[in-house]
PDB file of N, CA and C in Angstrom:
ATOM      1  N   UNK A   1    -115.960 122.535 235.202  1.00  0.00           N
ATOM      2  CA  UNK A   1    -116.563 121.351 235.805  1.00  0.00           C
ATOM      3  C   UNK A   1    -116.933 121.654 237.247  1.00  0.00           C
ATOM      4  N   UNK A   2    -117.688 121.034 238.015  1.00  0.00           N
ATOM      5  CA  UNK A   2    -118.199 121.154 239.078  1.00  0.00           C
ATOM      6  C   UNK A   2    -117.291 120.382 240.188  1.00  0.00           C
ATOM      7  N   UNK A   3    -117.060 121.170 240.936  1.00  0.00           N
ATOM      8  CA  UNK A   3    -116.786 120.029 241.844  1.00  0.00           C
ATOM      9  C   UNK A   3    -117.173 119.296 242.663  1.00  0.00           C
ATOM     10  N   UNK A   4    -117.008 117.934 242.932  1.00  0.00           N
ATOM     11  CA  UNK A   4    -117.240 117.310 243.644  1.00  0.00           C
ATOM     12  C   UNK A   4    -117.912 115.832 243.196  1.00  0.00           C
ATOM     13  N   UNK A   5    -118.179 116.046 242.166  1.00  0.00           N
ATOM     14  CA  UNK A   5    -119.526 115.547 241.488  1.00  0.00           C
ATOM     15  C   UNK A   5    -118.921 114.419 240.449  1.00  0.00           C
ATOM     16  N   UNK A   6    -117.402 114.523 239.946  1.00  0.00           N
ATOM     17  CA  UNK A   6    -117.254 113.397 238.746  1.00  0.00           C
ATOM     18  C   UNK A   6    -116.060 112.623 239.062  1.00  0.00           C
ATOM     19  N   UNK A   7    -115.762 112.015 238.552  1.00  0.00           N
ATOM     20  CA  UNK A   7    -114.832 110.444 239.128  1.00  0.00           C
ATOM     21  C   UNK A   7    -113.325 110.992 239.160  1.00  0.00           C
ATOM     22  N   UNK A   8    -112.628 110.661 240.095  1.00  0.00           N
ATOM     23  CA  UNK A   8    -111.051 111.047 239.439  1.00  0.00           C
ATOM     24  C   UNK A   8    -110.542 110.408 238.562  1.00  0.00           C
ATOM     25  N   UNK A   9    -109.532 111.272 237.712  1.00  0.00           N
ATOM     26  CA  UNK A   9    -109.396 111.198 236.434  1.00  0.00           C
ATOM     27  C   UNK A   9    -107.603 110.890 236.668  1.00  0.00           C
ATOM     28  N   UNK A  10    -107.555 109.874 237.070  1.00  0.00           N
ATOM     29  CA  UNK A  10    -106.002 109.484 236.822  1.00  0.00           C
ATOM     30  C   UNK A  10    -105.150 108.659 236.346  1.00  0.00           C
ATOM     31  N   UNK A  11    -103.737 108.765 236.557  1.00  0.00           N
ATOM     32  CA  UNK A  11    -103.009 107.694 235.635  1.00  0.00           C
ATOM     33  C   UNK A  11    -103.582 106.441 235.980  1.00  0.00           C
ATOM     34  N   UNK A  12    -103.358 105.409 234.864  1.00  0.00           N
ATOM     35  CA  UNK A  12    -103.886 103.938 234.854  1.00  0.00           C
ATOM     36  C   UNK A  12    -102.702 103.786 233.541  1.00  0.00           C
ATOM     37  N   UNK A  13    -102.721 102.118 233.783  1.00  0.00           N
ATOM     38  CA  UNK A  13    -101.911 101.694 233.071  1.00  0.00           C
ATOM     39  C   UNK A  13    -102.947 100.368 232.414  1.00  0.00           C
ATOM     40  N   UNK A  14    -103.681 100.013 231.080  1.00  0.00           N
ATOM     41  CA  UNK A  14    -104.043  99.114 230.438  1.00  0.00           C
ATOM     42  C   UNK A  14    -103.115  98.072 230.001  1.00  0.00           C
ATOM     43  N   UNK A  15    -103.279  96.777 229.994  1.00  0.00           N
ATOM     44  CA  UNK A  15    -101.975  95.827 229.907  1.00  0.00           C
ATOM     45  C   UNK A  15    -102.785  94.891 229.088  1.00  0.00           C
ATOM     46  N   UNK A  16    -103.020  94.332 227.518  1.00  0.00           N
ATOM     47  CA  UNK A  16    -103.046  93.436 226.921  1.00  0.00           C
ATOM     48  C   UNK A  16    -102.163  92.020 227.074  1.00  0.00           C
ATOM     49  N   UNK A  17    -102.870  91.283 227.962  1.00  0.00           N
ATOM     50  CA  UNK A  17    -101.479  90.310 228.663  1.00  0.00           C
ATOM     51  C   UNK A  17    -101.366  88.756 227.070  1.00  0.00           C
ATOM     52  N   UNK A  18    -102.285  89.089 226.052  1.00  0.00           N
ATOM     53  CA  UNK A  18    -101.970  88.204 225.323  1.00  0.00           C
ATOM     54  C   UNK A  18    -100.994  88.804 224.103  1.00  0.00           C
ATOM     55  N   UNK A  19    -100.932  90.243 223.688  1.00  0.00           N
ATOM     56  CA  UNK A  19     -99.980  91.070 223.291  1.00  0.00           C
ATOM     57  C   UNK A  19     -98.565  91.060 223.670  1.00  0.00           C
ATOM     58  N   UNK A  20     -98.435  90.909 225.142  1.00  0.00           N
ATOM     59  CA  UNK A  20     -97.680  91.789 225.819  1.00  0.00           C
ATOM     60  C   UNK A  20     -97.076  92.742 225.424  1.00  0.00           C
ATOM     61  N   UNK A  21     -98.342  93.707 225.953  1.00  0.00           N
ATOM     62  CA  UNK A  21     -98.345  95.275 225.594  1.00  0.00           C
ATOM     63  C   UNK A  21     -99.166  96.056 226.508  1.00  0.00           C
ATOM     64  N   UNK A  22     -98.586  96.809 226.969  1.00  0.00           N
ATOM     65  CA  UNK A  22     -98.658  97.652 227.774  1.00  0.00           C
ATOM     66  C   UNK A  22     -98.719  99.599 227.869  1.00  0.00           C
ATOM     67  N   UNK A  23     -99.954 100.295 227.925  1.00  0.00           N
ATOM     68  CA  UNK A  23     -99.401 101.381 227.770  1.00  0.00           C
ATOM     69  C   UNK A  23    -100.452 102.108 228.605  1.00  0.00           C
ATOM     70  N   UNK A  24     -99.933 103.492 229.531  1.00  0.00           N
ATOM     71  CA  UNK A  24    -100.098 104.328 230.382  1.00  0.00           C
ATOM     72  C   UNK A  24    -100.756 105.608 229.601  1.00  0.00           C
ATOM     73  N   UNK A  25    -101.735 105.576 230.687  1.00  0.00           N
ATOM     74  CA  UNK A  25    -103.159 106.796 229.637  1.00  0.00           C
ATOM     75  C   UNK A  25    -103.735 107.454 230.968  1.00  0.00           C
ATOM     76  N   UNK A  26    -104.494 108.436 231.263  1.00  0.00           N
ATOM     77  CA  UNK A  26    -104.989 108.688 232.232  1.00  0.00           C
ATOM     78  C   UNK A  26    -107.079 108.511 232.421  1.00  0.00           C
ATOM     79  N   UNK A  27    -107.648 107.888 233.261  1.00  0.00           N
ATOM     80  CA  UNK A  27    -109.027 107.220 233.015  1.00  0.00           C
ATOM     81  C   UNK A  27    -109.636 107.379 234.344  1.00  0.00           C
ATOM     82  N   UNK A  28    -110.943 107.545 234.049  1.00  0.00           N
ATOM     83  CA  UNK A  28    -111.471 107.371 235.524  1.00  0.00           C
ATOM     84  C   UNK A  28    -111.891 105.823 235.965  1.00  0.00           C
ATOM     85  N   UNK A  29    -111.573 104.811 235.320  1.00  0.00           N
ATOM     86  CA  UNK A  29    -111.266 103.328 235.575  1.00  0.00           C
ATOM     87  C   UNK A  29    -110.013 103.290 236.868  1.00  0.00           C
ATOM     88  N   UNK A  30    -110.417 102.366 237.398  1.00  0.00           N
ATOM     89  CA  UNK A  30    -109.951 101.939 238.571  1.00  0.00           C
ATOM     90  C   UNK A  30    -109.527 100.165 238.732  1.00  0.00           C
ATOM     91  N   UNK A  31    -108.382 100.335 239.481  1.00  0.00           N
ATOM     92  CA  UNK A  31    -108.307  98.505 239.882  1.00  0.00           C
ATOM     93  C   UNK A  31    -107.578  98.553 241.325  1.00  0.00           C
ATOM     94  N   UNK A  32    -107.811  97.196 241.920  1.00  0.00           N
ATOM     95  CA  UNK A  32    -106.690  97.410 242.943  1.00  0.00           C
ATOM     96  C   UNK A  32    -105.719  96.631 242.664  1.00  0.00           C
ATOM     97  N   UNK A  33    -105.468  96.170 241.574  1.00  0.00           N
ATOM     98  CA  UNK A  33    -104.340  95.272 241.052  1.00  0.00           C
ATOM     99  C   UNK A  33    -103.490  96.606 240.382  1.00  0.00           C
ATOM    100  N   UNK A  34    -102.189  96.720 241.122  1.00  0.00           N
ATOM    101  CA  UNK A  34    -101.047  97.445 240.517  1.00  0.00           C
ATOM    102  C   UNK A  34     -99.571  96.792 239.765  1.00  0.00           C
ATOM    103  N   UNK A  35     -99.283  97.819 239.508  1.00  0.00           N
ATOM    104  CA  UNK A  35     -98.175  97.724 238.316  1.00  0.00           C
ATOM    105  C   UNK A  35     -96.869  98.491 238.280  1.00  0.00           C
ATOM    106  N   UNK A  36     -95.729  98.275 238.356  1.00  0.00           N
ATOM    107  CA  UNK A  36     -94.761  99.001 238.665  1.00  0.00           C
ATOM    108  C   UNK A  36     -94.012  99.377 237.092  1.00  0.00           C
ATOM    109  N   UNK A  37     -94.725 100.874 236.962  1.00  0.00           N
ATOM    110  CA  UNK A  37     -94.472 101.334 235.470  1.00  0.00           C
ATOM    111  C   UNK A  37     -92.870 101.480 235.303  1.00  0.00           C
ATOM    112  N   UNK A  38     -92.246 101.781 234.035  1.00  0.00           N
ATOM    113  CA  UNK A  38     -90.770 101.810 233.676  1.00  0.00           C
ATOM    114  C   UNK A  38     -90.512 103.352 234.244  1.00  0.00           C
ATOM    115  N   UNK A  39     -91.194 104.545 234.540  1.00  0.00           N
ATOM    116  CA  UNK A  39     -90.881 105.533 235.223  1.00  0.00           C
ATOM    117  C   UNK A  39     -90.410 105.358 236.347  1.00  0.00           C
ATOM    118  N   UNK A  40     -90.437 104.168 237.134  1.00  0.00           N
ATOM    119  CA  UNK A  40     -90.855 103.641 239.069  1.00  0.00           C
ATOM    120  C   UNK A  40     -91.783 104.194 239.508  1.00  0.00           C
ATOM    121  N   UNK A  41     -92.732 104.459 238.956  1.00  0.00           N
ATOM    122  CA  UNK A  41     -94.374 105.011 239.874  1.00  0.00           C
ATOM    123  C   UNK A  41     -94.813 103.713 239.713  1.00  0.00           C
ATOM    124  N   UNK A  42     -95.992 103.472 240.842  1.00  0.00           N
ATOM    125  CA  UNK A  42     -96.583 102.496 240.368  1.00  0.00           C
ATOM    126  C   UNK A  42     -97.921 102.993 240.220  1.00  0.00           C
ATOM    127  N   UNK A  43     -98.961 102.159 239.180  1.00  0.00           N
ATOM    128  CA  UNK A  43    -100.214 102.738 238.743  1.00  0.00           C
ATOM    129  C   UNK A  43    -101.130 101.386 238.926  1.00  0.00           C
ATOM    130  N   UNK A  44    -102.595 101.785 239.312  1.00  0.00           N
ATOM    131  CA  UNK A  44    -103.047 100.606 239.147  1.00  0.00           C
ATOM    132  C   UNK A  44    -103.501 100.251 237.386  1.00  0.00           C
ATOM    133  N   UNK A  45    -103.518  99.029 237.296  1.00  0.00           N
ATOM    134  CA  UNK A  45    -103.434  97.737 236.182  1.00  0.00           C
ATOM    135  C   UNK A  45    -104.787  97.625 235.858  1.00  0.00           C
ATOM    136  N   UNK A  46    -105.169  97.825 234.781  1.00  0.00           N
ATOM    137  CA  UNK A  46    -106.571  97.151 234.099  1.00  0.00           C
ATOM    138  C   UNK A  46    -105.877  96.038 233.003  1.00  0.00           C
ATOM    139  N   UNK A  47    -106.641  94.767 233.207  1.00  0.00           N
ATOM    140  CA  UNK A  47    -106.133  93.991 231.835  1.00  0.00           C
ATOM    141  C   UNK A  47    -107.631  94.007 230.866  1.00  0.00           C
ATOM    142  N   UNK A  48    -106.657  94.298 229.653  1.00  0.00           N
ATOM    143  CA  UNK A  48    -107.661  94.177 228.463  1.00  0.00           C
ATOM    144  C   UNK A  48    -107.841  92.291 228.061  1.00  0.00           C
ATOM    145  N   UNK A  49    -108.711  92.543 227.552  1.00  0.00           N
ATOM    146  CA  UNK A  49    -108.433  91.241 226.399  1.00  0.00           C
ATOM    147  C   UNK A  49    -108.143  91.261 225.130  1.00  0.00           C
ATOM    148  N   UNK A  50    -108.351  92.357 224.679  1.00  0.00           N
ATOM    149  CA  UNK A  50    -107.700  93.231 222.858  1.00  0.00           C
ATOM    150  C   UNK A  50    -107.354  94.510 223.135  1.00  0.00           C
ATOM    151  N   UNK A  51    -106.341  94.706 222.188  1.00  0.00           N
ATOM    152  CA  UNK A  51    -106.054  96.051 221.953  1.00  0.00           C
ATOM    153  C   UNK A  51    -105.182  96.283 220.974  1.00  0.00           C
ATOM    154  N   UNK A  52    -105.071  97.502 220.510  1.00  0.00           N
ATOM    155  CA  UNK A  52    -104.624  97.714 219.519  1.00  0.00           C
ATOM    156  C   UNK A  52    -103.626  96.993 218.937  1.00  0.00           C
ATOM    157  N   UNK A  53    -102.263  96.412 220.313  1.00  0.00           N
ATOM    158  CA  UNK A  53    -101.773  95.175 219.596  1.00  0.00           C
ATOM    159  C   UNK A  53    -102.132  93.747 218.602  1.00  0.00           C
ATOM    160  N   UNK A  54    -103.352  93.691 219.603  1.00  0.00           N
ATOM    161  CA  UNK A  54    -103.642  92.089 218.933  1.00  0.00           C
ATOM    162  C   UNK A  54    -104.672  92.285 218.370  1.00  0.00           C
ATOM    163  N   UNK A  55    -105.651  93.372 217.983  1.00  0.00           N
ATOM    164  CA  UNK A  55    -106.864  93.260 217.095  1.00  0.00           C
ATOM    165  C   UNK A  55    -106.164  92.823 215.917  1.00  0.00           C
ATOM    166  N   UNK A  56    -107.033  91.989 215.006  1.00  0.00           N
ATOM    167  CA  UNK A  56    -106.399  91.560 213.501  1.00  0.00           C
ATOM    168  C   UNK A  56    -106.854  93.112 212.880  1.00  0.00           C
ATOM    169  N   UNK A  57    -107.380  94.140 212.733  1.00  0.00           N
ATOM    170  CA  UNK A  57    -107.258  95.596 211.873  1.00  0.00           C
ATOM    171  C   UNK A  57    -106.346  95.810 212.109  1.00  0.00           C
ATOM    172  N   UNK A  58    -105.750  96.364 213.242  1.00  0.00           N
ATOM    173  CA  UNK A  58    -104.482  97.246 213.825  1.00  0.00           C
ATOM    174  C   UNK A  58    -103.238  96.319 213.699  1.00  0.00           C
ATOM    175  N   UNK A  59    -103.235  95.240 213.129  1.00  0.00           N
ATOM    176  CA  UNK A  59    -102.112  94.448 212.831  1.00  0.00           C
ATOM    177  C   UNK A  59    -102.046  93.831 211.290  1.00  0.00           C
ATOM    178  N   UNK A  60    -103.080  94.015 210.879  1.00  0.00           N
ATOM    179  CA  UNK A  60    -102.989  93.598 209.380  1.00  0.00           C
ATOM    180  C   UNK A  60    -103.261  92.238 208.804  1.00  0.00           C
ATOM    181  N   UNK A  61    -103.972  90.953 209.705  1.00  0.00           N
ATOM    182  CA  UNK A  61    -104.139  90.111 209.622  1.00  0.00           C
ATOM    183  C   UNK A  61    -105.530  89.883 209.181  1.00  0.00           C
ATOM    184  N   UNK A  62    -106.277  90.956 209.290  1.00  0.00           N
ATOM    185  CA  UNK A  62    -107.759  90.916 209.069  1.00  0.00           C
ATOM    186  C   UNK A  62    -108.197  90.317 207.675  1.00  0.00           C
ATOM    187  N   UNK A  63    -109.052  89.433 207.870  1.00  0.00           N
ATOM    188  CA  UNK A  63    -109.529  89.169 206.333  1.00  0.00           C
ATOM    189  C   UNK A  63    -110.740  89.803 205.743  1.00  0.00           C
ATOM    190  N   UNK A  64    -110.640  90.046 204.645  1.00  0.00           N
ATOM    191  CA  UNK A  64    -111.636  90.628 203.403  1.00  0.00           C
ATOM    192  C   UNK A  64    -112.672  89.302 203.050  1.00  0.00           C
ATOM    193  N   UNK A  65    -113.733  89.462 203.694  1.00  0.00           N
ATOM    194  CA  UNK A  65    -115.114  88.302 202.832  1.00  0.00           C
ATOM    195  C   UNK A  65    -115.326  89.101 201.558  1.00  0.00           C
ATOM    196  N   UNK A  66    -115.408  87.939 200.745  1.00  0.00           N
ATOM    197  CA  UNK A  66    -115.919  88.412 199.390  1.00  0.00           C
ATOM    198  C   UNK A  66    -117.202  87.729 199.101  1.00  0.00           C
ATOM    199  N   UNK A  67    -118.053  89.133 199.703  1.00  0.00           N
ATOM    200  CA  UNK A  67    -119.555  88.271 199.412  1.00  0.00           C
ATOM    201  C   UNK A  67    -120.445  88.804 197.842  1.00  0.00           C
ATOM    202  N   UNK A  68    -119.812  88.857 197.078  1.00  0.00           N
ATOM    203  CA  UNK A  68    -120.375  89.250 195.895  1.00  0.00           C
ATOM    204  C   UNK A  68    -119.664  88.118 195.307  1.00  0.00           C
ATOM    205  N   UNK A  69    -118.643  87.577 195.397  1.00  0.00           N
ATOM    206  CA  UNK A  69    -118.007  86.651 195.132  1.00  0.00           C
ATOM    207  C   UNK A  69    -119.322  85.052 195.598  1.00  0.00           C
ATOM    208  N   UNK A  70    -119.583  84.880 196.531  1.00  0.00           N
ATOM    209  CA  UNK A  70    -119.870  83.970 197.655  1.00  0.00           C
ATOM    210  C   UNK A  70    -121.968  84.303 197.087  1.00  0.00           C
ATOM    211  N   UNK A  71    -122.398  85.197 196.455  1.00  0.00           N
ATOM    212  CA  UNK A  71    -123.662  85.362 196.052  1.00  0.00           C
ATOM    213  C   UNK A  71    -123.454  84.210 194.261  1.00  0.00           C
ATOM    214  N   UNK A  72    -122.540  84.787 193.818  1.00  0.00           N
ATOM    215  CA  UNK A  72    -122.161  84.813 192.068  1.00  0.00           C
ATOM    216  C   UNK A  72    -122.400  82.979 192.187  1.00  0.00           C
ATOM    217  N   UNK A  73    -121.420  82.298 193.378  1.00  0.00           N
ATOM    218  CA  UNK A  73    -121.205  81.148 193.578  1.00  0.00           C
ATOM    219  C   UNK A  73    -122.169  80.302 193.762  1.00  0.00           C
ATOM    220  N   UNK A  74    -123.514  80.730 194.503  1.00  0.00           N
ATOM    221  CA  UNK A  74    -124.133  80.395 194.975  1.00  0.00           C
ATOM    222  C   UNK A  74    -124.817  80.003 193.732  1.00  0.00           C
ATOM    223  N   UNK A  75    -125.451  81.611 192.579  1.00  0.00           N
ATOM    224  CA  UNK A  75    -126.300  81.528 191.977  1.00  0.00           C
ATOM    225  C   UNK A  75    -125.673  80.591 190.500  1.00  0.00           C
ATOM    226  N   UNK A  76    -124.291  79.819 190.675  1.00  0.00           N
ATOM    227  CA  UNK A  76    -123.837  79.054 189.580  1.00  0.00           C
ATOM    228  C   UNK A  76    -124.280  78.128 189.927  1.00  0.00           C
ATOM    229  N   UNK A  77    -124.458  77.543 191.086  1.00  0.00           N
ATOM    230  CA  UNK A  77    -124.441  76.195 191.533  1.00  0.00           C
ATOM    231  C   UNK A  77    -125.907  75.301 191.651  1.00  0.00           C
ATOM    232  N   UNK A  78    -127.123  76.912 191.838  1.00  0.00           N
ATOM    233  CA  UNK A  78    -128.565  76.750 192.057  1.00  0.00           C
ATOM    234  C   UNK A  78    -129.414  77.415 191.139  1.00  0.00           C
ATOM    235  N   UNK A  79    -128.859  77.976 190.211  1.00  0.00           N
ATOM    236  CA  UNK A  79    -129.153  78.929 189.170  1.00  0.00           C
ATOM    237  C   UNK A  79    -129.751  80.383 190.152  1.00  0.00           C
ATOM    238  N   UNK A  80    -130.145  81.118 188.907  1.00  0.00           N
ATOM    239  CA  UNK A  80    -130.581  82.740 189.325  1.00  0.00           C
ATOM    240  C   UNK A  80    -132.466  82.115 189.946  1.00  0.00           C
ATOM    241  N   UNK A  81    -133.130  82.702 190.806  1.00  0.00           N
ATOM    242  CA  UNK A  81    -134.332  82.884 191.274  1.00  0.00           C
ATOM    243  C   UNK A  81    -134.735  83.982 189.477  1.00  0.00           C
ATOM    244  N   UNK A  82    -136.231  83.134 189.682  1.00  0.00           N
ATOM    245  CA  UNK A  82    -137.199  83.787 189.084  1.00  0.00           C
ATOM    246  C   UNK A  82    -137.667  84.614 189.205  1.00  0.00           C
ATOM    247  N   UNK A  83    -137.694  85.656 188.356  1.00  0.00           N
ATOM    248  CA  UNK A  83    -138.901  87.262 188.681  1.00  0.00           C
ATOM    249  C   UNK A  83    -140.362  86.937 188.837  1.00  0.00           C
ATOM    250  N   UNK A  84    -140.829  87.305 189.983  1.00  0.00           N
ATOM    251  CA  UNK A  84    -142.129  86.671 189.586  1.00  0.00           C
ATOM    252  C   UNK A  84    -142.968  87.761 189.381  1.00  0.00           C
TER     253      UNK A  84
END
């Protein structure tokens, strides 16, 4: 890499505050809002609004549409369209 030229690349700590979950990664993201990690360093704080805690995939809450289901329904209720 060149120097001089690309962002520093350091610890940060991401904090999902509707999770409460918290975890330390290294980023060239920046805040001036800090955080006093469980090591005693302190790092500055980015808050997410999702993350892997609270997405419904990564937790298992996600729902399955059943749109072949939701077509079948449709075409009982209005019959099948004509070939024309």
């Amino acid at each position: 890499m060149q120097p001089g030229i690309h962002p520093a690349y350091e610890p940060v700590v991401f904090r999902d505050r509707a999770a409460d979950f918290a975890f330390l990664t290294r980023s060239t993201a920046t805040s001036d809002a800090t955080v006093e990690w469980t090591d005693g360093n302190t790092y500055p704080v980015i808050d997410v609004e999702i993350s892997s805690a609270s997405h419904p995939f990564y937790t298992g809450t996600a729902r399955v549409l059943d749109t072949a289901g939701r077509v079948e329904r449709f075409e009982r209720r209005y019959g099948k369209r004509e070939a024309r």
